[in-house]
Protein backbone atom coordinates (compact mmCIF):
# COMPACT_ATOMS: atom_id res chain seq x y z
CA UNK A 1 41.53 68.31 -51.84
CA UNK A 2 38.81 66.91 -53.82
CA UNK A 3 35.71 68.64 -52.76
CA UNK A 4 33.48 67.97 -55.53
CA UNK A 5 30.94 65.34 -53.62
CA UNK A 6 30.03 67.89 -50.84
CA UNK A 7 26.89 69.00 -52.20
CA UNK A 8 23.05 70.31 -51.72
CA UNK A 9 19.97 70.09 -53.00
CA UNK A 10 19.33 68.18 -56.22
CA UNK A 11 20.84 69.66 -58.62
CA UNK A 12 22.20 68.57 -61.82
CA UNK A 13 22.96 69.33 -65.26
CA UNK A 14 19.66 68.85 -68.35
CA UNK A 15 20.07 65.25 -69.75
CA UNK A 16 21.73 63.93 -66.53
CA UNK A 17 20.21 62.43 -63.63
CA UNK A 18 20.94 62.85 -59.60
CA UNK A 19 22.59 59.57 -59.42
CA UNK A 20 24.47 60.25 -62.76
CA UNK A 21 25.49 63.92 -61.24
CA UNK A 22 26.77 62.57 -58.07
CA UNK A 23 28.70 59.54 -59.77
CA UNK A 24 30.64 62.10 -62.08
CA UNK A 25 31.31 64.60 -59.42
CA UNK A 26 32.82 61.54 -57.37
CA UNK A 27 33.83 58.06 -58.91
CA UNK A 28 34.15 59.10 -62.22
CA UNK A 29 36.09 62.86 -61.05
CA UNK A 30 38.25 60.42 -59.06
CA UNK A 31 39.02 58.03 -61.67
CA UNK A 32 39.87 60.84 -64.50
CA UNK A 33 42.15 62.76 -62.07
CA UNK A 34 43.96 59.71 -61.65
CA UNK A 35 44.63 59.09 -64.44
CA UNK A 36 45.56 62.83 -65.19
CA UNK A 37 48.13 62.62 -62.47
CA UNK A 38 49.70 59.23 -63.95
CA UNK A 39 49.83 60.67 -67.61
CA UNK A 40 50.88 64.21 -66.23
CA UNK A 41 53.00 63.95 -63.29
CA UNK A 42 53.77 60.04 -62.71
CA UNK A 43 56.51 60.89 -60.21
CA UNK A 44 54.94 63.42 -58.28
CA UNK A 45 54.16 62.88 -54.64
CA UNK A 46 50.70 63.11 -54.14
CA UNK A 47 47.94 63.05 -51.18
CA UNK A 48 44.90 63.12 -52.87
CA UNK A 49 41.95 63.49 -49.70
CA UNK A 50 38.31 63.26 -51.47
CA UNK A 51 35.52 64.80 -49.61
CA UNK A 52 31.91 63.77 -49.25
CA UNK A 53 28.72 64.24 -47.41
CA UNK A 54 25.79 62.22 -46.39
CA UNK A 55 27.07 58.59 -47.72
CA UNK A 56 28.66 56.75 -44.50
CA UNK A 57 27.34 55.87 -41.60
CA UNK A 58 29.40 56.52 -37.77
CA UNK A 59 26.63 56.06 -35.38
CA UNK A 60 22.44 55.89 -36.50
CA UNK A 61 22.65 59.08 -38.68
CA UNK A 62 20.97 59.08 -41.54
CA UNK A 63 23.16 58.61 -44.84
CA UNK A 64 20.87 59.12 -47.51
CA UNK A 65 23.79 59.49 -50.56
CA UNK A 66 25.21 56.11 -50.82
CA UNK A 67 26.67 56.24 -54.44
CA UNK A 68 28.54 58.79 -53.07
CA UNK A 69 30.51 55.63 -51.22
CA UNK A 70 31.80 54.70 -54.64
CA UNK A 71 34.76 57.41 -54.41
CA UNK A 72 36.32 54.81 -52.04
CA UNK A 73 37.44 52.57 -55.26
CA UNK A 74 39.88 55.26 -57.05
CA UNK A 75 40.68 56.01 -53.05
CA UNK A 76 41.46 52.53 -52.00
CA UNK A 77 43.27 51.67 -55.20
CA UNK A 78 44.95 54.60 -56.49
CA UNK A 79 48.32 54.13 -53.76
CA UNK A 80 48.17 50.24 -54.75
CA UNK A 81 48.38 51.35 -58.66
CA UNK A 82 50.29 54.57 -58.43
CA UNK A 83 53.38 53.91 -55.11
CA UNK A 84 54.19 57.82 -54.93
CA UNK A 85 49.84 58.59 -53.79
CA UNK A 86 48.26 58.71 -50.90
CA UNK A 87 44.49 58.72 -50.88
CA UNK A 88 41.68 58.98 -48.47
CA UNK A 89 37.64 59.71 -48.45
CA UNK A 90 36.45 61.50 -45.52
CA UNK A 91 32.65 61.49 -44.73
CA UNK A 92 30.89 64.87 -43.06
CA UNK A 93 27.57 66.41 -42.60
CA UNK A 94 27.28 70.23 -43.63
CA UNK A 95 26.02 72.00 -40.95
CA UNK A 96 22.62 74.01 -40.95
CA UNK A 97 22.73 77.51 -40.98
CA UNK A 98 25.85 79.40 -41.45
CA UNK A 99 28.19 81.23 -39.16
CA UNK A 100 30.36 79.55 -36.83
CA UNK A 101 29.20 76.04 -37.31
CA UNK A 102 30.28 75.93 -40.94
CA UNK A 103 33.58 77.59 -39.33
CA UNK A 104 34.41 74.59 -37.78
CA UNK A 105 33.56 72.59 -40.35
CA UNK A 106 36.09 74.50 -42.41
CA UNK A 107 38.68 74.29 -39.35
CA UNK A 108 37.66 70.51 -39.60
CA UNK A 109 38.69 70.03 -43.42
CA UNK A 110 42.28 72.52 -43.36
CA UNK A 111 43.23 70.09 -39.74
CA UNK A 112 42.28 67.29 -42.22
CA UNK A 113 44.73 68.72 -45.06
CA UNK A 114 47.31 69.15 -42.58
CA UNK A 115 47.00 65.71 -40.83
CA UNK A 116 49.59 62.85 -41.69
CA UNK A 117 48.20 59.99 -44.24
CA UNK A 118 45.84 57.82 -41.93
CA UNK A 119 43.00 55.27 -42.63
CA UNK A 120 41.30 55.42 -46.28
CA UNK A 121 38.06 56.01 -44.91
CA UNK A 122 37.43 58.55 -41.92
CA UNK A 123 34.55 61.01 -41.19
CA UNK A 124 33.67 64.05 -39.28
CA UNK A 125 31.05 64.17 -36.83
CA UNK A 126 30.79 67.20 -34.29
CA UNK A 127 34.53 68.15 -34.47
CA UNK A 128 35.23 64.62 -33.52
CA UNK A 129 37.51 62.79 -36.36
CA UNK A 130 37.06 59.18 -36.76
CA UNK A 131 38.82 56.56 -38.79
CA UNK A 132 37.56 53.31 -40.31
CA UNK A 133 38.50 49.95 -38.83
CA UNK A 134 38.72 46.41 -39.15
CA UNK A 135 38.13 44.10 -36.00
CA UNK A 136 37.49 40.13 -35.57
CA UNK A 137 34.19 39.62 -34.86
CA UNK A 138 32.51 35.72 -33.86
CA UNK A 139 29.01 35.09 -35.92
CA UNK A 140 26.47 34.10 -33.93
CA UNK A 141 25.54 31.86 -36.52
CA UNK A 142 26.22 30.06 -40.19
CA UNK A 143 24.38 33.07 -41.57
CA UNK A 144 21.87 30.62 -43.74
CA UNK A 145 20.20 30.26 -40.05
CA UNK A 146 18.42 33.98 -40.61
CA UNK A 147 16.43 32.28 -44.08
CA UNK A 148 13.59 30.50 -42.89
CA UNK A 149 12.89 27.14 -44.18
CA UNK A 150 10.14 27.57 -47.11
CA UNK A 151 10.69 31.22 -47.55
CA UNK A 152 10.52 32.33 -50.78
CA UNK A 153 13.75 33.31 -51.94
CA UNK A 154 14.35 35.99 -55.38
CA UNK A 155 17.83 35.37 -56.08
CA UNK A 156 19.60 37.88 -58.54
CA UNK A 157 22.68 35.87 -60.83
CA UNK A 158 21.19 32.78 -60.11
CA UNK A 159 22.15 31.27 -62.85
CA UNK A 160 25.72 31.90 -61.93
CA UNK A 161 28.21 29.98 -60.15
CA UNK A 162 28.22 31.33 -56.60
CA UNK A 163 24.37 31.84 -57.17
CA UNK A 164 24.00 27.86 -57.92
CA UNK A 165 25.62 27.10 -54.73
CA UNK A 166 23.37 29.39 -52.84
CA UNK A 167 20.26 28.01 -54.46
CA UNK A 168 21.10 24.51 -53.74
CA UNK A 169 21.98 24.65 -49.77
CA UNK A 170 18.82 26.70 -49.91
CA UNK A 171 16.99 23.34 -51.62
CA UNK A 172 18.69 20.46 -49.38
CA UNK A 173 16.81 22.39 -46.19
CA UNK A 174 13.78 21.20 -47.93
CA UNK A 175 10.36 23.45 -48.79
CA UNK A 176 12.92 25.88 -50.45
CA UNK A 177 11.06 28.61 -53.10
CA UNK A 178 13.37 29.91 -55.36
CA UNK A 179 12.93 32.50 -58.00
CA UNK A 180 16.32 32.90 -60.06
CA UNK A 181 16.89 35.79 -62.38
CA UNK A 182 19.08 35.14 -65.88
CA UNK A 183 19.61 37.70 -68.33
CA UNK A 184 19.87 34.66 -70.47
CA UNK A 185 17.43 32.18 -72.08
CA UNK A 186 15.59 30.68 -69.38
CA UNK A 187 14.84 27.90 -71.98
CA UNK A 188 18.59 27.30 -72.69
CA UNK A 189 19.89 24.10 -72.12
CA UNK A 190 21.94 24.57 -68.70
CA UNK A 191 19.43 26.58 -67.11
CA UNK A 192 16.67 23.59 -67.86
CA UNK A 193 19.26 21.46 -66.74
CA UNK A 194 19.81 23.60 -63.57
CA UNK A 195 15.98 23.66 -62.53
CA UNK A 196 15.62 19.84 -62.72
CA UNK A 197 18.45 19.70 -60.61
CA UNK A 198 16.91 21.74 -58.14
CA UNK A 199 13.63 20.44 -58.42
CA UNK A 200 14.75 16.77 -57.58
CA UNK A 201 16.25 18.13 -53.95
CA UNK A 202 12.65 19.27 -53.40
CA UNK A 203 12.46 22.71 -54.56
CA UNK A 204 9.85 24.59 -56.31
CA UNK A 205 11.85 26.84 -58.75
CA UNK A 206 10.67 29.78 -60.68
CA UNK A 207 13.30 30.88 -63.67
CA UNK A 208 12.91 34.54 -64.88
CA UNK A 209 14.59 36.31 -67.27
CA UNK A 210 15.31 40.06 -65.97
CA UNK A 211 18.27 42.88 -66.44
CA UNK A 212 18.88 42.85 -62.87
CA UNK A 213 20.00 46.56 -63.77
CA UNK A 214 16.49 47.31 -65.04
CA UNK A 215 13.50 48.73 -62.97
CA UNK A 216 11.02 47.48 -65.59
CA UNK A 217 12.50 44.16 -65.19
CA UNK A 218 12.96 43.90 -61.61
CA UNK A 219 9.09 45.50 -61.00
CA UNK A 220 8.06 42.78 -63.30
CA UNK A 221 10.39 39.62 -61.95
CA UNK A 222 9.03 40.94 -58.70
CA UNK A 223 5.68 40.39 -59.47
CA UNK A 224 5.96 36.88 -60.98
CA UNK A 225 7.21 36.24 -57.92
CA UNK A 226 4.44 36.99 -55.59
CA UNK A 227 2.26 35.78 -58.44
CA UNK A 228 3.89 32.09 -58.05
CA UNK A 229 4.60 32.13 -54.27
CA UNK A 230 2.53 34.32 -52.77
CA UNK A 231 4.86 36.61 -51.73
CA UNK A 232 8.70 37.60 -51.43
CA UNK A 233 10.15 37.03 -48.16
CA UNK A 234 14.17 37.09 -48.56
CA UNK A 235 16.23 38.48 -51.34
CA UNK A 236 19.58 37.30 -52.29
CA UNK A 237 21.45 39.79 -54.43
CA UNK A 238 24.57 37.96 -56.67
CA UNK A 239 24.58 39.68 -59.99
CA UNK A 240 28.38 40.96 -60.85
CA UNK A 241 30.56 41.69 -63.44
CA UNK A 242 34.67 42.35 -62.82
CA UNK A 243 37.41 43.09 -65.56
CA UNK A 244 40.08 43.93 -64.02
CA UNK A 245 42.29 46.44 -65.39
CA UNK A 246 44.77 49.59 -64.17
CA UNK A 247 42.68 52.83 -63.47
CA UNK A 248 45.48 54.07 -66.44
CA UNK A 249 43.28 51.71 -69.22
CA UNK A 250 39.84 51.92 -67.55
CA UNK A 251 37.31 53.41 -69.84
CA UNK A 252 34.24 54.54 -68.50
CA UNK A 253 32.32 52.61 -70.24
CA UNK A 254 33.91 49.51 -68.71
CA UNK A 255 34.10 50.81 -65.28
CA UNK A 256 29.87 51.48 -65.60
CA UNK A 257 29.41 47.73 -66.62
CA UNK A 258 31.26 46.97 -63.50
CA UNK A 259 28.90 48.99 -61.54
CA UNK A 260 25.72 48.25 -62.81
CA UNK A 261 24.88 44.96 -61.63
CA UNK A 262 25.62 46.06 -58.03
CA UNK A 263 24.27 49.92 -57.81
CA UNK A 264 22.15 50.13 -60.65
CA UNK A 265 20.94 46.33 -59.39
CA UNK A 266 20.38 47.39 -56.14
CA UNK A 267 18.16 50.95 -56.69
CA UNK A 268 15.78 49.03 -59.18
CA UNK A 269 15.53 46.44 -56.13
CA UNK A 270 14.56 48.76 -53.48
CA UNK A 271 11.95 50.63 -56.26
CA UNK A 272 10.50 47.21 -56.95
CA UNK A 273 10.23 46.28 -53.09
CA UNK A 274 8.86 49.49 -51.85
CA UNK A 275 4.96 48.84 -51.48
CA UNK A 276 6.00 45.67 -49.92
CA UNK A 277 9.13 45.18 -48.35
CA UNK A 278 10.76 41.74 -47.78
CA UNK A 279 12.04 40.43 -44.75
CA UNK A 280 15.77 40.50 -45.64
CA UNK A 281 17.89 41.24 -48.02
CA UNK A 282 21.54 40.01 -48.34
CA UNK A 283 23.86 41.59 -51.29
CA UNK A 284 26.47 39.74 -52.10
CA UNK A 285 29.94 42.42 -51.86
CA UNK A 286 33.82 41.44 -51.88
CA UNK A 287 36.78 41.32 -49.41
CA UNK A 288 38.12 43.07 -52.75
CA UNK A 289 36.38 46.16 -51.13
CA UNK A 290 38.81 46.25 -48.23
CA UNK A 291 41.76 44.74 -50.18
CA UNK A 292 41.66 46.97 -53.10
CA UNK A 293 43.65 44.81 -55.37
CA UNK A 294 45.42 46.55 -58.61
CA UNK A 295 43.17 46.86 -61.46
CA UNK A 296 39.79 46.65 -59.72
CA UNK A 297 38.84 50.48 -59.10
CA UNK A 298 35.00 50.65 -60.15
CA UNK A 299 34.82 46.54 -58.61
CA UNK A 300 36.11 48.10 -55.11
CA UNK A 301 33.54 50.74 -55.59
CA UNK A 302 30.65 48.48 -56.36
CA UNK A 303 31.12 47.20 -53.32
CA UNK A 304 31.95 49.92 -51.22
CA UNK A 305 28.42 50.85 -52.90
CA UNK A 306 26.41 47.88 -51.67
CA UNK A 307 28.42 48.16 -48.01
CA UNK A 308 26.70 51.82 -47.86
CA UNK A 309 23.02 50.97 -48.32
CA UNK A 310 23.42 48.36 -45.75
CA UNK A 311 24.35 50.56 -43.29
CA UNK A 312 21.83 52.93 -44.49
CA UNK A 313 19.36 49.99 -44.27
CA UNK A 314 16.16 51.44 -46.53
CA UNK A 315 13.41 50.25 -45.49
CA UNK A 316 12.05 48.31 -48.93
CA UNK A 317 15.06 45.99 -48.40
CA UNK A 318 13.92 44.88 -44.45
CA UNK A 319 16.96 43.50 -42.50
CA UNK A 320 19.81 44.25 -45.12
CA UNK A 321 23.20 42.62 -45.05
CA UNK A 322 26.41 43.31 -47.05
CA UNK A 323 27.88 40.18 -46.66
CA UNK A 324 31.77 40.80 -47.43
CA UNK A 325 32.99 37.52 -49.66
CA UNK A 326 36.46 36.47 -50.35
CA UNK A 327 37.22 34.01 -53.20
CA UNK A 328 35.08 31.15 -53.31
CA UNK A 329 36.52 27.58 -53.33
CA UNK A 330 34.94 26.18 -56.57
CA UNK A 331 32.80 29.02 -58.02
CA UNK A 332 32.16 32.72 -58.86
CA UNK A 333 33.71 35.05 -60.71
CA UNK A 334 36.94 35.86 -58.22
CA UNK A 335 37.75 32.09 -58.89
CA UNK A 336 37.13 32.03 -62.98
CA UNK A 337 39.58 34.83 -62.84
CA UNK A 338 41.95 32.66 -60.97
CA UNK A 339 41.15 29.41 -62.90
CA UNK A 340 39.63 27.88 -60.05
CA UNK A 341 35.95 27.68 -61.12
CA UNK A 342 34.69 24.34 -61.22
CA UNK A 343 31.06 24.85 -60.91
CA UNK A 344 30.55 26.76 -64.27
CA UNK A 345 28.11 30.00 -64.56
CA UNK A 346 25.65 29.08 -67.25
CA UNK A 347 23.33 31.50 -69.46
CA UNK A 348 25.08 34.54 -69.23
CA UNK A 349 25.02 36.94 -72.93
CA UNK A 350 28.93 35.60 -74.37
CA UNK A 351 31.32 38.03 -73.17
CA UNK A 352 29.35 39.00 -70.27
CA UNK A 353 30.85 37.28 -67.40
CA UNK A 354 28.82 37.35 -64.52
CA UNK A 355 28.35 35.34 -61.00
């Protein structure tokens, strides 16, 4: 039992941070053990279960913790890695009070221990176990239906492949306002090149250059924003970074690059929005987060990160989506790793690939 993300209060060490606290007690604590247990005992069989509180979501409860969501990567793709472990998170809510309601609890967590492998993700709720699931759903519509024609539109990566596709649907509707963030030159040649483009399908286009993983930058590309359009009505969040490799070879280091973009991306978002929120927000996650491929820990939890603040829906971010993408046809960064990118990202730092 890992039992380290059940916590209170805010708590953490001098020189650390909250977030930083609750990302070492859980992702990285995750990752290290694993690869304790593969250096240690590789042929030991293993059922790791990882406990947390407050970061999923069963019904409308409140889960105000969701970097605590990022366990799921070493969960999810420790068994794919390492044949002889089993791994699972399980969500609950402490109790208030004492006595016989942290009792059950308790009675909850050893029936948990006990219990044969099941779903990677289940939670606790009232003595009532329940498992995650997957089930077909119909969409009620093409999903660029919910943008409104002429909204203005702050789109993170969007310099990047699958960001360049977004950016031009969004100018053949006509009246499009688009604000795209580079960490690049936003006087290099293929961005110029890019905003031409978009400005002959009608668009009015607004280049900034901004650390997407930066509140400074964010407050500021915000403000531009509003400055140039009056306002900003939908958010499109497509900044990543993957580099793949086994949780055995995963520095930390590497595995926080992979998870900046997306968590750190995301918190300077909602601090930049919060005076005025926009009307929706849709971050841009992975079918990797479900899949859990070999070699793609901290990705998995990245997205597992961005799939928790949707459901927890804050309120700087408006209607929030996690839209779930698999590999894109002709561009973005699942498809450069598979040699399929044809539409190339442009103006990312060399050796910083990005979509």
């Amino acid at each position: 039992l890992h039992l380290w993300s059940v916590t209170q209060g805010a708590q953490f060490r001098a020189g650390s941070s909250l977030l930083n606290s609750q990302l070492e007690r859980g992702f990285f604590g995750l990752l290290h053990l694993a690869q304790a247990i593969g250096a240690e005992i590789p042929d030991a069989a293993l059922e790791v279960i990882a406990v947390c509180n407050d970061a999923l979501r069963v019904a409308d409860e409140p889960a105000p913790v969701p970097e605590k969501a990022t366990a799921a990567g070493p969960i999810r793709v420790m068994p794919h890695e390492m044949p002889n472990v089993a791994a699972r998170l399980v969500d609950i809510r402490i109790p208030e009070g004492r006595g016989k309601n942290l009792d059950a609890l308790a009675a909850n967590l050893l029936e948990e221990a006990l219990a044969p492998s099941g779903a990677a993700i289940a939670a606790w709720r009232d003595g009532r176990r329940f498992e995650q699931g997957l089930e077909r759903v119909a969409l009620a519509d093409d999903g660029m239906a919910a943008i409104p024609q002429g909204a203005a539109c702050l789109i993170t990566g969007g310099f990047g492949g699958i960001g360049q596709v977004i950016a031009r649907e969004l100018a053949q509707r006509g009246g499009a306002k688009l604000a795209l963030t580079t960490r690049g030159r936003v006087d290099a040649p293929g961005v110029l090149a890019s905003i031409r483009q978009l400005e002959a399908m009608g668009a009015e286009v607004l280049a900034l250059r901004a650390d997407v993983t930066s509140p400074e930058d964010m407050a500021r590309a915000v403000a531009d924003v509003r400055a140039r359009f009056g306002n900003v009505d939908v958010v499109l969040h497509a900044a990543g970074v993957i580099r793949d490799s086994l949780i055995a070879a995963k520095t930390d280091d590497d595995a926080w690059d992979v998870l900046a973009p997306k968590l750190l991306g995301t918190r300077a978002l909602i601090q930049a929005l919060a005076d005025h929120p926009v009307k929706l927000t849709v971050l841009f996650a992975s079918t990797s987060s479900v899949i859990a491929p070999a070699g793609q820990a901290d990705y998995v939890a990245a997205n597992e990160y961005l799939n928790a603040v949707a459901r927890s829906a804050p309120a700087a971010l408006g209607r929030v989506v996690a839209v779930n993408w698999g590999v894109w046809a002709d561009a973005g960064m699942a498809a450069r790793a598979m040699g399929l990118d044809t539409a190339s990202a442009i103006a990312a730092p060399e050796g910083r690939p990005r979509s």
